[in-house]
Every structure is written in C-alpha cells, then in structure tokens.
C-alpha atoms as a PDB file:
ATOM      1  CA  UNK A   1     207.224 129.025 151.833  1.00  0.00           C
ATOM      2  CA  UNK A   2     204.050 127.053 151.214  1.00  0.00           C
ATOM      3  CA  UNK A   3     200.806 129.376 151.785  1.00  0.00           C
ATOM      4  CA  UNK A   4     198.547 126.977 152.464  1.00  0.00           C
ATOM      5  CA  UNK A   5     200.820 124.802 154.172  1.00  0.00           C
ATOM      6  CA  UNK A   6     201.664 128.403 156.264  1.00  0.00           C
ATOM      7  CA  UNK A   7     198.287 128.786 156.934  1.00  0.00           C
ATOM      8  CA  UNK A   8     198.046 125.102 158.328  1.00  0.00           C
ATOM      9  CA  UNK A   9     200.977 125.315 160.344  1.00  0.00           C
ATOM     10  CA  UNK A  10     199.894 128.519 162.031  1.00  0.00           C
ATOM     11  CA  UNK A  11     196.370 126.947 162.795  1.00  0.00           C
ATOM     12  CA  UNK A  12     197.531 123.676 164.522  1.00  0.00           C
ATOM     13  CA  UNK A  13     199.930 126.080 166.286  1.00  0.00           C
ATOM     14  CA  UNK A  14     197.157 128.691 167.193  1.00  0.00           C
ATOM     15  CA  UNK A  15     194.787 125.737 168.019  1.00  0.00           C
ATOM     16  CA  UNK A  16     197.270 123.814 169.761  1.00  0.00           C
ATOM     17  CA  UNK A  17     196.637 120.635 167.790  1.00  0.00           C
ATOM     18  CA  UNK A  18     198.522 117.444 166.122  1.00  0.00           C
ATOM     19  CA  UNK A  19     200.554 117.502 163.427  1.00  0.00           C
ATOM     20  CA  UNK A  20     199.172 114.731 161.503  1.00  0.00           C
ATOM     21  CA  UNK A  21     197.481 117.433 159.541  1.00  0.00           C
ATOM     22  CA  UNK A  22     200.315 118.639 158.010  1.00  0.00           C
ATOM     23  CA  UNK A  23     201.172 114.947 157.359  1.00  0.00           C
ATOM     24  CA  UNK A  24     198.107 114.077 155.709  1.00  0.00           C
ATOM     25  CA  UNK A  25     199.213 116.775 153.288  1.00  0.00           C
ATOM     26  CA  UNK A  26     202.024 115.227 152.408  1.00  0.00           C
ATOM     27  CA  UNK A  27     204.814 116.892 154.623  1.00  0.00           C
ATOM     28  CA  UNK A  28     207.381 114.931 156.307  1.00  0.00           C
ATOM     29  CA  UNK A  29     209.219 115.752 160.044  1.00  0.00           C
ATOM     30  CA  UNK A  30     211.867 118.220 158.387  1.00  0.00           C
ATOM     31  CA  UNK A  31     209.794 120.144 155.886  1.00  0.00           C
ATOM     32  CA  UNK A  32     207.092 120.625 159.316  1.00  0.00           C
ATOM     33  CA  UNK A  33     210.802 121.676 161.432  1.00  0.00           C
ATOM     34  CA  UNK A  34     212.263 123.957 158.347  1.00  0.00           C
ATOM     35  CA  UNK A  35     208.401 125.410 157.637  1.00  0.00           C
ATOM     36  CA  UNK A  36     208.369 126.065 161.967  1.00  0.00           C
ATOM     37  CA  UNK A  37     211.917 127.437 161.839  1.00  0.00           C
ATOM     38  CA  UNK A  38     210.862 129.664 158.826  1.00  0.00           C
ATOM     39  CA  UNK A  39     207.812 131.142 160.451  1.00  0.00           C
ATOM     40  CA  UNK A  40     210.246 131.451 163.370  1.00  0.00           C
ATOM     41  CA  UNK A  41     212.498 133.758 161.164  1.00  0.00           C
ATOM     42  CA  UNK A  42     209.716 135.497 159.495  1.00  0.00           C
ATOM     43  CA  UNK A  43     208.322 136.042 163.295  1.00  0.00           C
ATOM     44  CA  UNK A  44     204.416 134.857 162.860  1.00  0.00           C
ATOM     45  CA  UNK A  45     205.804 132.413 165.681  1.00  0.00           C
ATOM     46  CA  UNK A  46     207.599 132.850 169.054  1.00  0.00           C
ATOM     47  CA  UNK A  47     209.019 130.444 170.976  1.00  0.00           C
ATOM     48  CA  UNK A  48     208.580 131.592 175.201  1.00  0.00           C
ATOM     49  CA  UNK A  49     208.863 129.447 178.451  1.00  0.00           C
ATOM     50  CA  UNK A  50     208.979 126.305 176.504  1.00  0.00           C
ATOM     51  CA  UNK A  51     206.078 126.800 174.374  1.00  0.00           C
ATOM     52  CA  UNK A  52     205.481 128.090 170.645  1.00  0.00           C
ATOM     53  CA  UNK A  53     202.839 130.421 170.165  1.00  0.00           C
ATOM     54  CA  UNK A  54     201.487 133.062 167.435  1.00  0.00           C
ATOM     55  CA  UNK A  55     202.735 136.440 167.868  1.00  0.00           C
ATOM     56  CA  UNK A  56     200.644 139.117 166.918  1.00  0.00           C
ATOM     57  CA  UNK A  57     201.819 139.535 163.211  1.00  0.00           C
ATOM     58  CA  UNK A  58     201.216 135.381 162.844  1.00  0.00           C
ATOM     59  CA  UNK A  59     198.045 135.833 163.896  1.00  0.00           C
ATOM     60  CA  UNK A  60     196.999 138.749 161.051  1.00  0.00           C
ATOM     61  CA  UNK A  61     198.992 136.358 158.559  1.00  0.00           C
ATOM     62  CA  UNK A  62     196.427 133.137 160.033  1.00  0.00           C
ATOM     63  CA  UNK A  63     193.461 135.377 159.401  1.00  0.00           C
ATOM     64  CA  UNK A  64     194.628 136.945 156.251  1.00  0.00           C
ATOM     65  CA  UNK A  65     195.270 133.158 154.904  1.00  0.00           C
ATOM     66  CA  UNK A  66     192.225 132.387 155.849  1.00  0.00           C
ATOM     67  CA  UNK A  67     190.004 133.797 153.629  1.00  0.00           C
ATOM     68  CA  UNK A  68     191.706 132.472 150.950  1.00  0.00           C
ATOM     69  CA  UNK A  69     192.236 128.453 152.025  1.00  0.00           C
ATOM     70  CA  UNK A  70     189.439 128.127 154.941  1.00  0.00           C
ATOM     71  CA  UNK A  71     187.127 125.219 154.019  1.00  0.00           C
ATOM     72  CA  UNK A  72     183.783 126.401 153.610  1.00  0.00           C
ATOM     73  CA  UNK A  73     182.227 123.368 151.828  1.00  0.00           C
ATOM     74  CA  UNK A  74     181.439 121.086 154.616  1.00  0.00           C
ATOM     75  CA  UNK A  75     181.926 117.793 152.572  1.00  0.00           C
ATOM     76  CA  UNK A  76     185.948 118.853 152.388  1.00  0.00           C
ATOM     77  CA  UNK A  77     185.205 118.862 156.161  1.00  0.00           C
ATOM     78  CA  UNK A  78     185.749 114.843 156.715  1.00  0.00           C
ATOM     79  CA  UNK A  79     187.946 113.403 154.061  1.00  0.00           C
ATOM     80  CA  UNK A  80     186.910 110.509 152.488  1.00  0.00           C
ATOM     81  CA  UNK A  81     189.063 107.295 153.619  1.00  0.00           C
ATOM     82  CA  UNK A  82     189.536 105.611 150.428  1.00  0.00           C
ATOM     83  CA  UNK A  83     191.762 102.267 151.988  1.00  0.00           C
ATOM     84  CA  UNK A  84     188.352 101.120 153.205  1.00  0.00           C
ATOM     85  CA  UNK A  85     186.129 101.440 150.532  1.00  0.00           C
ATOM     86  CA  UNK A  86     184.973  98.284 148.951  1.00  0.00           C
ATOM     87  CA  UNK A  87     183.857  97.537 145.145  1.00  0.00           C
ATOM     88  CA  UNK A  88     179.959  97.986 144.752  1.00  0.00           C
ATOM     89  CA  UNK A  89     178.321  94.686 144.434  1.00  0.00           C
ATOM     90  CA  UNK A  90     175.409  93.689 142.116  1.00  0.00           C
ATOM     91  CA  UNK A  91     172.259  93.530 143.731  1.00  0.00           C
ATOM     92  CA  UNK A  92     171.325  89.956 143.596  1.00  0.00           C
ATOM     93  CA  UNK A  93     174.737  89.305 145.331  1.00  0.00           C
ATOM     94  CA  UNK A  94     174.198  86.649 147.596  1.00  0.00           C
ATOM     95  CA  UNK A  95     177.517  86.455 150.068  1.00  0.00           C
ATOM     96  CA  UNK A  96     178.463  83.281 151.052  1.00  0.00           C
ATOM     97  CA  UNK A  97     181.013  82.956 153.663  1.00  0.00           C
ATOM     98  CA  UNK A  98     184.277  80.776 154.012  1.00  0.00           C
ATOM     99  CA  UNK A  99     183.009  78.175 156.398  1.00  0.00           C
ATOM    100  CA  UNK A 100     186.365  77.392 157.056  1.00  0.00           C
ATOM    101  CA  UNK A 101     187.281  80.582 158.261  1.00  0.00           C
ATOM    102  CA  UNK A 102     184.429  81.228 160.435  1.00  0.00           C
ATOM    103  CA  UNK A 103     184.985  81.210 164.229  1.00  0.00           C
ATOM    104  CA  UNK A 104     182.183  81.358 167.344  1.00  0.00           C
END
C-alpha cells in the first residue's frame, strides 16, 4: 500500500471530499476500491449506517502521514494547469485576428 496515496485516501475520507484527488494522482476506480478495501482490512476505515468513516487508529495513521507528505509550500497548493498555457510571445507581437472567424 501506497503511503502517500494512504494518506490521501484517508484525508478525502476524513474531509469528506471528491475523489478526483486521487485521480489527479494518477489512480484509476479499482486501485481507489482495492486501496479503500485495504484500509478496510487494515481497519484505519469503518464502514457504519451507510457511510465510511476513520476509526480511531485511521485517524493516528492520517496524522502520523502527515508530517511526512502535508504540503507546506503554498505554491504546491494550486497546481499549475499546463493544457492552458500558451507559448510566450515576442514583445513587438502585434496580433492580428482572422477576420473571417470573427463574430458580433
């Protein structure tokens, strides 16, 4: 089992929060259900009334983790979203658009 994908898991659990973090680092569905059912086995999580919360011991393990992957350096905060980024352009650029595809 993953540490810091653990530690993850057991925060979007504690905070009750979307997946899509686990996603963005690079998990699919069934690693996020086999890494659940594992902290399930290992009992940091309980599943009661419907609902999976930390148990006592996953809550130590959360807080033991995080010392060691919490992100103190606030530019890891927001990552950068690199699909939107465009090339730098030269100063004296001038931008002249398609008049063809222009639309009022």
């Amino acid at each position: 089992m993953n540490e810091k994908h653990l530690y993850t898991l057991l925060r979007v659990i504690y905070k009750n929060a979307n997946i899509n973090i686990l996603i963005r680092e690079g998990l699919s569905f069934s690693k996020i259900a086999e890494l659940t059912n594992e902290a399930i086995i290992a009992e940091f999580v309980i599943q009661a009334n419907d609902k999976i919360e930390l148990s006592q011991k996953g809550l130590e393990k959360m807080q033991e983790l995080g010392v060691k992957f919490k992100k103190i350096n606030k530019e890891e905060w927001i990552e950068k979203d690199l699909k939107s980024k465009i090339p730098k352009l030269d100063k004296n650029f001038i931008y002249l658009p398609d008049q063809n595809k222009l639309t009022f």
